[in-house]
Protein backbone atom coordinates (compact mmCIF):
# COMPACT_ATOMS: atom_id res chain seq x y z
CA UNK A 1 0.00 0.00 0.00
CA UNK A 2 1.88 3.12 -1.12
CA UNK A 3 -1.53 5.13 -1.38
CA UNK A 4 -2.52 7.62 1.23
CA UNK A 5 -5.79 9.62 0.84
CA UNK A 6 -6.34 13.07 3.26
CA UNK A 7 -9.81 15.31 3.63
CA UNK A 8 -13.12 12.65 3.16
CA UNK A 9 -15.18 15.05 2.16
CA UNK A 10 -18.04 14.85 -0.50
CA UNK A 11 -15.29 14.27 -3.15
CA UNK A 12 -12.35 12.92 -1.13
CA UNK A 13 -14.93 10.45 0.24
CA UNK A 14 -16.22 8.88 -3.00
CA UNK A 15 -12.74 8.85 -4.46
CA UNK A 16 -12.11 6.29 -1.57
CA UNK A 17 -14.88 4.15 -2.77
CA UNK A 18 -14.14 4.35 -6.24
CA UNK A 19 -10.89 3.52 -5.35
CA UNK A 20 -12.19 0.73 -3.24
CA UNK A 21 -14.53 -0.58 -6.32
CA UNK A 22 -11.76 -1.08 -8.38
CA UNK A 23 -9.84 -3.32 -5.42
CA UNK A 24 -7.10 -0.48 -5.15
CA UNK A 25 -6.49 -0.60 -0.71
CA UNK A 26 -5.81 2.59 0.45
CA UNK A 27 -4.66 4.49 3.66
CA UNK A 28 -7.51 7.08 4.80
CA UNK A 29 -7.19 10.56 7.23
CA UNK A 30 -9.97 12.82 7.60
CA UNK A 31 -10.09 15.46 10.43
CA UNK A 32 -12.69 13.73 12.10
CA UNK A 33 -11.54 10.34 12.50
CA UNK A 34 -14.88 9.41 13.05
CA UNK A 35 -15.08 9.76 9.15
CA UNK A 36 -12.33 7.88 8.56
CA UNK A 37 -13.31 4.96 10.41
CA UNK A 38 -16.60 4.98 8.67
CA UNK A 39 -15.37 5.40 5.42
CA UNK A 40 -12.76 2.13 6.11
CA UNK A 41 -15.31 -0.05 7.71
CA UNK A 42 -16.88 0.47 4.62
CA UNK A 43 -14.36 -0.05 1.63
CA UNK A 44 -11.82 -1.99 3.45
CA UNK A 45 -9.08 0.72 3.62
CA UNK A 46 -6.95 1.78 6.69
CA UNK A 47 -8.07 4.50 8.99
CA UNK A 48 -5.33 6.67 10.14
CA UNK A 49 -6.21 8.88 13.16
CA UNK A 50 -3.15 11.52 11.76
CA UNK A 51 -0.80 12.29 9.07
CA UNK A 52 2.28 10.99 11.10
CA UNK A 53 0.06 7.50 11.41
CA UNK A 54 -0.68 7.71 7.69
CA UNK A 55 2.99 8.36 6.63
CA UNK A 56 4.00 5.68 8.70
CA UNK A 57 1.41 2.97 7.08
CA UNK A 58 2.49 3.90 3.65
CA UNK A 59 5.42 1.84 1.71
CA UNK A 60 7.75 3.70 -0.23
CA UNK A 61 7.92 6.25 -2.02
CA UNK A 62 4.49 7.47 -1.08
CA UNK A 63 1.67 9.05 -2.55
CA UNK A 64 -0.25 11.63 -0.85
CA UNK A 65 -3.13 12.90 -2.15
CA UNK A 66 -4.75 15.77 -0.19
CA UNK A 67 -8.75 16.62 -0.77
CA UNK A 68 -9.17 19.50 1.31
CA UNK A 69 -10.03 22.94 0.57
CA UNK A 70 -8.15 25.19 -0.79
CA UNK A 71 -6.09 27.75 1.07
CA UNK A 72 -5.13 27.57 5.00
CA UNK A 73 -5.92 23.59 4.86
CA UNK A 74 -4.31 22.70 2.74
CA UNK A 75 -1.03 24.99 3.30
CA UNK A 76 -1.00 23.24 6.79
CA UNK A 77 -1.51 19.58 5.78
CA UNK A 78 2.04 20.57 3.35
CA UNK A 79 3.54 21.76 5.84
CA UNK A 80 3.03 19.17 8.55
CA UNK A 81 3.45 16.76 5.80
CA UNK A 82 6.66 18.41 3.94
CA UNK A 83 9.01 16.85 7.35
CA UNK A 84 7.22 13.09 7.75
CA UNK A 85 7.69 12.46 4.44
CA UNK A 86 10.70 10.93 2.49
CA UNK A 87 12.71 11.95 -0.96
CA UNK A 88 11.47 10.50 -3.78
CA UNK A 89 7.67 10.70 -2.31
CA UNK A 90 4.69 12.74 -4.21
CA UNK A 91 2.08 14.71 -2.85
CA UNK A 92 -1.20 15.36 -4.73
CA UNK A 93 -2.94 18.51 -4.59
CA UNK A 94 -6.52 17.37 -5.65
CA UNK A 95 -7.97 21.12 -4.23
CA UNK A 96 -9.47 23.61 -6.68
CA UNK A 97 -6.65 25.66 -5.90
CA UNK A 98 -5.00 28.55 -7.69
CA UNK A 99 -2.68 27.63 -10.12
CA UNK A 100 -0.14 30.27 -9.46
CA UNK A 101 0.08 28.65 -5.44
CA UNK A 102 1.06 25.66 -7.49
CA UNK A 103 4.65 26.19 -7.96
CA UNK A 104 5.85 27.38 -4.87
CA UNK A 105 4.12 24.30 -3.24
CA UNK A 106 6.28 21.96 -5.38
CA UNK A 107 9.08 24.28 -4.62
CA UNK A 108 8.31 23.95 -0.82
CA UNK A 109 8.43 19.85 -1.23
CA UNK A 110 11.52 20.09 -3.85
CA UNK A 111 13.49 21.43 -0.64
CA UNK A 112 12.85 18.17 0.96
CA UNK A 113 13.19 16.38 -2.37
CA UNK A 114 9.86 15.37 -2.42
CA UNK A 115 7.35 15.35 -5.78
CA UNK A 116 4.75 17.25 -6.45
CA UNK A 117 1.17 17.47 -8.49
CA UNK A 118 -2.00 19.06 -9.45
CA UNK A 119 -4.71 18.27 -10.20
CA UNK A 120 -8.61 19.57 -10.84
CA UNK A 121 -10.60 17.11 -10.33
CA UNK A 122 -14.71 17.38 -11.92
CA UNK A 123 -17.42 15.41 -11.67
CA UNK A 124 -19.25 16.13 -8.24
CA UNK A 125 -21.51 13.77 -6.22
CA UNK A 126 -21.61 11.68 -9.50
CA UNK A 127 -18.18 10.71 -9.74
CA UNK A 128 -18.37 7.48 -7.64
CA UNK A 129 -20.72 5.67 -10.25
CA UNK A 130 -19.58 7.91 -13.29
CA UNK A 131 -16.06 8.50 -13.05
CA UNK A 132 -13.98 11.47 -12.38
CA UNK A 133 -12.54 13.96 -15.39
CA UNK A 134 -9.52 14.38 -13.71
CA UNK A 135 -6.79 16.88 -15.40
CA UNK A 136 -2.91 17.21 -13.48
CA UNK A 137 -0.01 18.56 -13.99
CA UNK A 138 3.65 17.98 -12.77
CA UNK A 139 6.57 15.86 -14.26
CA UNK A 140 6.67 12.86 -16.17
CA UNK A 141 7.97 10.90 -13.44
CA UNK A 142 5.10 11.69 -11.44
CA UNK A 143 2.33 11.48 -14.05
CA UNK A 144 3.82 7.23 -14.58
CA UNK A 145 3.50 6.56 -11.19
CA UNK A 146 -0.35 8.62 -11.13
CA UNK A 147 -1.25 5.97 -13.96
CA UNK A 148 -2.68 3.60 -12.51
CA UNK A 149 -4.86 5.99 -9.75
CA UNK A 150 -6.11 7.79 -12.24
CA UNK A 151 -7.20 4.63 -14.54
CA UNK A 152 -9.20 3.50 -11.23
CA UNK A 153 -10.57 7.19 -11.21
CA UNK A 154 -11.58 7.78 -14.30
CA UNK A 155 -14.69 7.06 -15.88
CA UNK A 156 -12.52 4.22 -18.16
CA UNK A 157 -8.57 3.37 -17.91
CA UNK A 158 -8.40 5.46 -21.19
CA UNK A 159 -10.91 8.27 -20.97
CA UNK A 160 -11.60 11.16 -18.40
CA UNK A 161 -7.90 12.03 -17.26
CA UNK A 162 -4.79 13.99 -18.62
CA UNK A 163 -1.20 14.74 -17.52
CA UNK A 164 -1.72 18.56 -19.01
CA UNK A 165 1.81 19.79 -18.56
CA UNK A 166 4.16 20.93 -15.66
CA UNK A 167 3.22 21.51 -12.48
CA UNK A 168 0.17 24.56 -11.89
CA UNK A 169 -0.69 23.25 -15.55
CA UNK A 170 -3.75 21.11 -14.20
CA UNK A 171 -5.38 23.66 -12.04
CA UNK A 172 -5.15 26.49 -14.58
CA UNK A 173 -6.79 23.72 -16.90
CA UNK A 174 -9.65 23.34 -13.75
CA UNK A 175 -10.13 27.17 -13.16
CA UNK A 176 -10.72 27.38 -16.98
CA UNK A 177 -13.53 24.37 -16.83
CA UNK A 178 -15.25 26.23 -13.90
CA UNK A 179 -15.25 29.56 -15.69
CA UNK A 180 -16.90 27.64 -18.77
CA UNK A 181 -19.12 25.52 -16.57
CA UNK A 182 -20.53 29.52 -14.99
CA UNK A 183 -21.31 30.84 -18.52
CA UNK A 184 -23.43 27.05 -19.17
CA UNK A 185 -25.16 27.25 -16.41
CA UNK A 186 -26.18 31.01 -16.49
CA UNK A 187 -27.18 30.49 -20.15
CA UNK A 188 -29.98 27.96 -19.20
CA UNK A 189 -30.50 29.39 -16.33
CA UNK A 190 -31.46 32.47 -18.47
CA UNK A 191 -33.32 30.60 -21.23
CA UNK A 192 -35.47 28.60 -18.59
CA UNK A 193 -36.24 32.35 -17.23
CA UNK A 194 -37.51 33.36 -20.65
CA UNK A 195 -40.16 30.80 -21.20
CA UNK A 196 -41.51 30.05 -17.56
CA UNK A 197 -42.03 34.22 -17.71
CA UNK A 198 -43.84 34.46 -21.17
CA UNK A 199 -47.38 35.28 -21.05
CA UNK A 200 -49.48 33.25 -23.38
CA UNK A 201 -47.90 30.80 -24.17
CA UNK A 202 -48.00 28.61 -21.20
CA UNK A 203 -44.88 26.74 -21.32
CA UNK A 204 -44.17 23.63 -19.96
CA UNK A 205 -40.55 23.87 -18.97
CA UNK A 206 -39.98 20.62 -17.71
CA UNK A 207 -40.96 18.56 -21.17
CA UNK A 208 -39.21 21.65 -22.65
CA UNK A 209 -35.95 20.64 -20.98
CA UNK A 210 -36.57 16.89 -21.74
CA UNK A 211 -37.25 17.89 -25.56
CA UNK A 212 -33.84 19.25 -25.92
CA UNK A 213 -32.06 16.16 -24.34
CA UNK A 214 -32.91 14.30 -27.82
CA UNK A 215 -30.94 15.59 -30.66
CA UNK A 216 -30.55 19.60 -29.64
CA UNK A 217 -27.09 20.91 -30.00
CA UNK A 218 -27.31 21.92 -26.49
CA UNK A 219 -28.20 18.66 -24.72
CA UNK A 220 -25.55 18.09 -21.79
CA UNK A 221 -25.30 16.66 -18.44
CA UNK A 222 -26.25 19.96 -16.73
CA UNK A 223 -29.97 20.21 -18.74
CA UNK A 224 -30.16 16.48 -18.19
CA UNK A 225 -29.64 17.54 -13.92
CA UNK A 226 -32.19 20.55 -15.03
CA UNK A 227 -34.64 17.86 -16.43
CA UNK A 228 -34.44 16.10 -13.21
CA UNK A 229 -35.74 18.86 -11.00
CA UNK A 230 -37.97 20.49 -13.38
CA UNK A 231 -39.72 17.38 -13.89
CA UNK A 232 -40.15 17.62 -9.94
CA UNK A 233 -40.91 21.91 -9.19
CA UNK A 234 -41.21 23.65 -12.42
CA UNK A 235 -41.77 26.87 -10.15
CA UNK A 236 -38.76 27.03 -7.79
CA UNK A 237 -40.50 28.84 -5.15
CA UNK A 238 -38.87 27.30 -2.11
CA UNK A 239 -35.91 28.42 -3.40
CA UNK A 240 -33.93 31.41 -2.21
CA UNK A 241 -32.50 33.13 -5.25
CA UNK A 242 -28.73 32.98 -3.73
CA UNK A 243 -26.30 31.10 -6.20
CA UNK A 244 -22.31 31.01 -4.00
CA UNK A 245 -19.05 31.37 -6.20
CA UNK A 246 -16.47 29.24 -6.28
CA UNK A 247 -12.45 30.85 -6.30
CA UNK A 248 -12.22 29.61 -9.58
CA UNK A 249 -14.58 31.56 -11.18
CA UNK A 250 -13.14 34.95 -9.55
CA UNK A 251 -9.53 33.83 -10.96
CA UNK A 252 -10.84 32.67 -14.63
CA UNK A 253 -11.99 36.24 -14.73
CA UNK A 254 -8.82 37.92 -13.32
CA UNK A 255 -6.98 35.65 -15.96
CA UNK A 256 -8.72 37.22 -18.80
CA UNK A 257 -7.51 40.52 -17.74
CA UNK A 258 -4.26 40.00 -16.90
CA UNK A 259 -3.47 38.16 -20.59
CA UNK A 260 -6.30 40.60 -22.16
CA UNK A 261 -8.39 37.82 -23.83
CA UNK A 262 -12.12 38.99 -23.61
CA UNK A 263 -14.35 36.81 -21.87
CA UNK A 264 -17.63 38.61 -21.81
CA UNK A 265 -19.71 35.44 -21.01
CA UNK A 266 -17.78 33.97 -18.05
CA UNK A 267 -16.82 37.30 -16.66
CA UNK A 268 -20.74 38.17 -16.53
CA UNK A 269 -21.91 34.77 -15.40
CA UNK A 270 -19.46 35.79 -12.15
CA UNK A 271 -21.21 39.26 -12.15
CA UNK A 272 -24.60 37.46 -11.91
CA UNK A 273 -23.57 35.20 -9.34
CA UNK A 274 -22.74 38.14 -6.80
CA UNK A 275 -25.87 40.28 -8.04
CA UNK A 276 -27.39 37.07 -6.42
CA UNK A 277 -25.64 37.18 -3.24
CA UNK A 278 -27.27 40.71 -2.47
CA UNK A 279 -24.13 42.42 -3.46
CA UNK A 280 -25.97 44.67 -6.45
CA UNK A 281 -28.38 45.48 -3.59
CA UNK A 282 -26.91 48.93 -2.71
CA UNK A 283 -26.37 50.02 -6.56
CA UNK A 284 -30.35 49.12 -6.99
CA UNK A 285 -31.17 51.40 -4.45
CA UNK A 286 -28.63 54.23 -5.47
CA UNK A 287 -30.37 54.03 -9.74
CA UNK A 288 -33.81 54.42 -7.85
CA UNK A 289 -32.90 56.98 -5.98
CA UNK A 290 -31.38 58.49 -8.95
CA UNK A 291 -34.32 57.87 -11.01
CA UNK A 292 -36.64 59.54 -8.73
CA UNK A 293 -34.83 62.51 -8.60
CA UNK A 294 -34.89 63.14 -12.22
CA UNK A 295 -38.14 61.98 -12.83
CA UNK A 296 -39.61 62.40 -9.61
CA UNK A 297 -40.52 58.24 -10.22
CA UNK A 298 -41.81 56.46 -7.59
CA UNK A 299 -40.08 54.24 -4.94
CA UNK A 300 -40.89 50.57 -3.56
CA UNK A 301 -40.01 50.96 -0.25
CA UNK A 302 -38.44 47.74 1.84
CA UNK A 303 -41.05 45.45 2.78
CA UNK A 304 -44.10 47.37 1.32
């Protein structure tokens, strides 16, 4: 067992089982080991209550592959990790992390003359049955030894994962699928918007959705999801119009300016994202404020 998998979260925890599935024995750490020891009296693999335990469990050279989010937790799994491990091991950043934190991570772990990875990893709750698209970077050396994890991964041996480059090359490949996946989903979001609000016509948005799923140019996995809960609550009601961002989708857009390619679409899918959030909520009030004072137009005052 040379395997060790850290953060058993909605991802990390399905990539156990997947792993699992595919009779691939791994080592398992969650912060709650509570998790952990679920997730092992499930699939068979070994529950380590910390890293120094999983480290230990692990034959060499090791693979560590951390799920856990971006940022502070994962900075201090690398460095509690960076002096338990051994040269010639590799670490795994499977966070959707910035690409540019990429290389000074690997340069952090070259000091101790241990490997180093990235890699986005899509497919959601679905994953475990589906596959995972799984897209990394780092150096060849790393990407042989990766082989046969990501075979297990993927949806088959041969299709769903790619060594994309050198190392920061897989998240910049992620942040770039994000920033598409915000302009898909705010275009149906829109469309949907269109018909269920046209008067007349009384559109039935669920079969709608289903119609397209047969030979439209736009049938995908997200209108099949749509379909699903359409087909359930055409009207939505119970739900509070609040839609989070991930990072990824604030760096695709900061990427487009700094190399100055225009990316109107993602860059307003963003925009719509925080309008949702309540942060337009001020500039609302300030254009009918405006608006009155020019036209002396009337007001909607909160709550009446």
């Amino acid at each position: 067992m040379e395997f060790g998998l850290v953060g058993l979260g909605r991802m990390g925890g399905n990539m156990a089982r997947r792993l699992a599935r595919q009779g691939i024995r791994i080592a398992v750490n969650n912060r709650s080991h509570a998790v952990s020891q679920a997730i092992a009296a499930e699939t068979g693999h070994l529950a380590c209550a910390t890293l120094g335990e999983l480290v230990e469990a692990l034959a060499t050279p090791r693979i560590v592959w951390l799920m856990l989010p971006a940022g502070e937790a994962t900075e201090a799994a690398l460095d509690a990790l960076a002096p338990l491990l051994a040269p010639g091991d590799l670490v795994v950043d499977g966070a959707n992390a910035y690409y540019k934190d990429d290389q000074p991570h690997a340069d952090k772990l070259a000091a101790h003359k241990i490997d180093f990875a990235d890699a986005g990893v899509s497919g959601g709750v679905w994953g475990l049955d589906n596959g995972y698209c799984i897209m990394f970077g780092g150096s060849a050396a790393a990407a042989a030894r990766l082989k046969p994890y990501m075979e297990a991964l993927a949806p088959t041996p041969t299709t769903g994962w790619l060594h994309t480059g050198p190392v920061g090359s897989g998240h910049f490949v992620k942040m770039v699928h994000n920033g598409i996946e915000y302009g898909m989903m705010q275009a149906f979001a829109e469309g949907f918007a269109l018909m269920k609000n046209k008067p007349g016509f009384d559109l039935d948005i669920a079969d709608i959705s289903e119609l397209w799923r047969h030979g439209s140019v736009v049938r995908s996995w997200l209108l099949d999801l749509s379909v699903d809960f359409l087909a359930q609550d055409q009207t939505l009601d119970a739900i509070e119009p609040f839609v989070a961002d991930s990072g990824e989708g604030r760096w695709t857009a900061l990427e487009s300016v700094e190399q100055g390619i225009p990316t109107p679409v993602m860059s307003l899918a963003l925009m719509m994202r925080f309008a949702s959030q309540g942060k337009h909520d001020y500039a609302s009030r300030v254009l009918a404020k405006m608006r009155q004072g020019f036209g002396g137009h009337a007001i909607r005052e909160e709550g009446k």
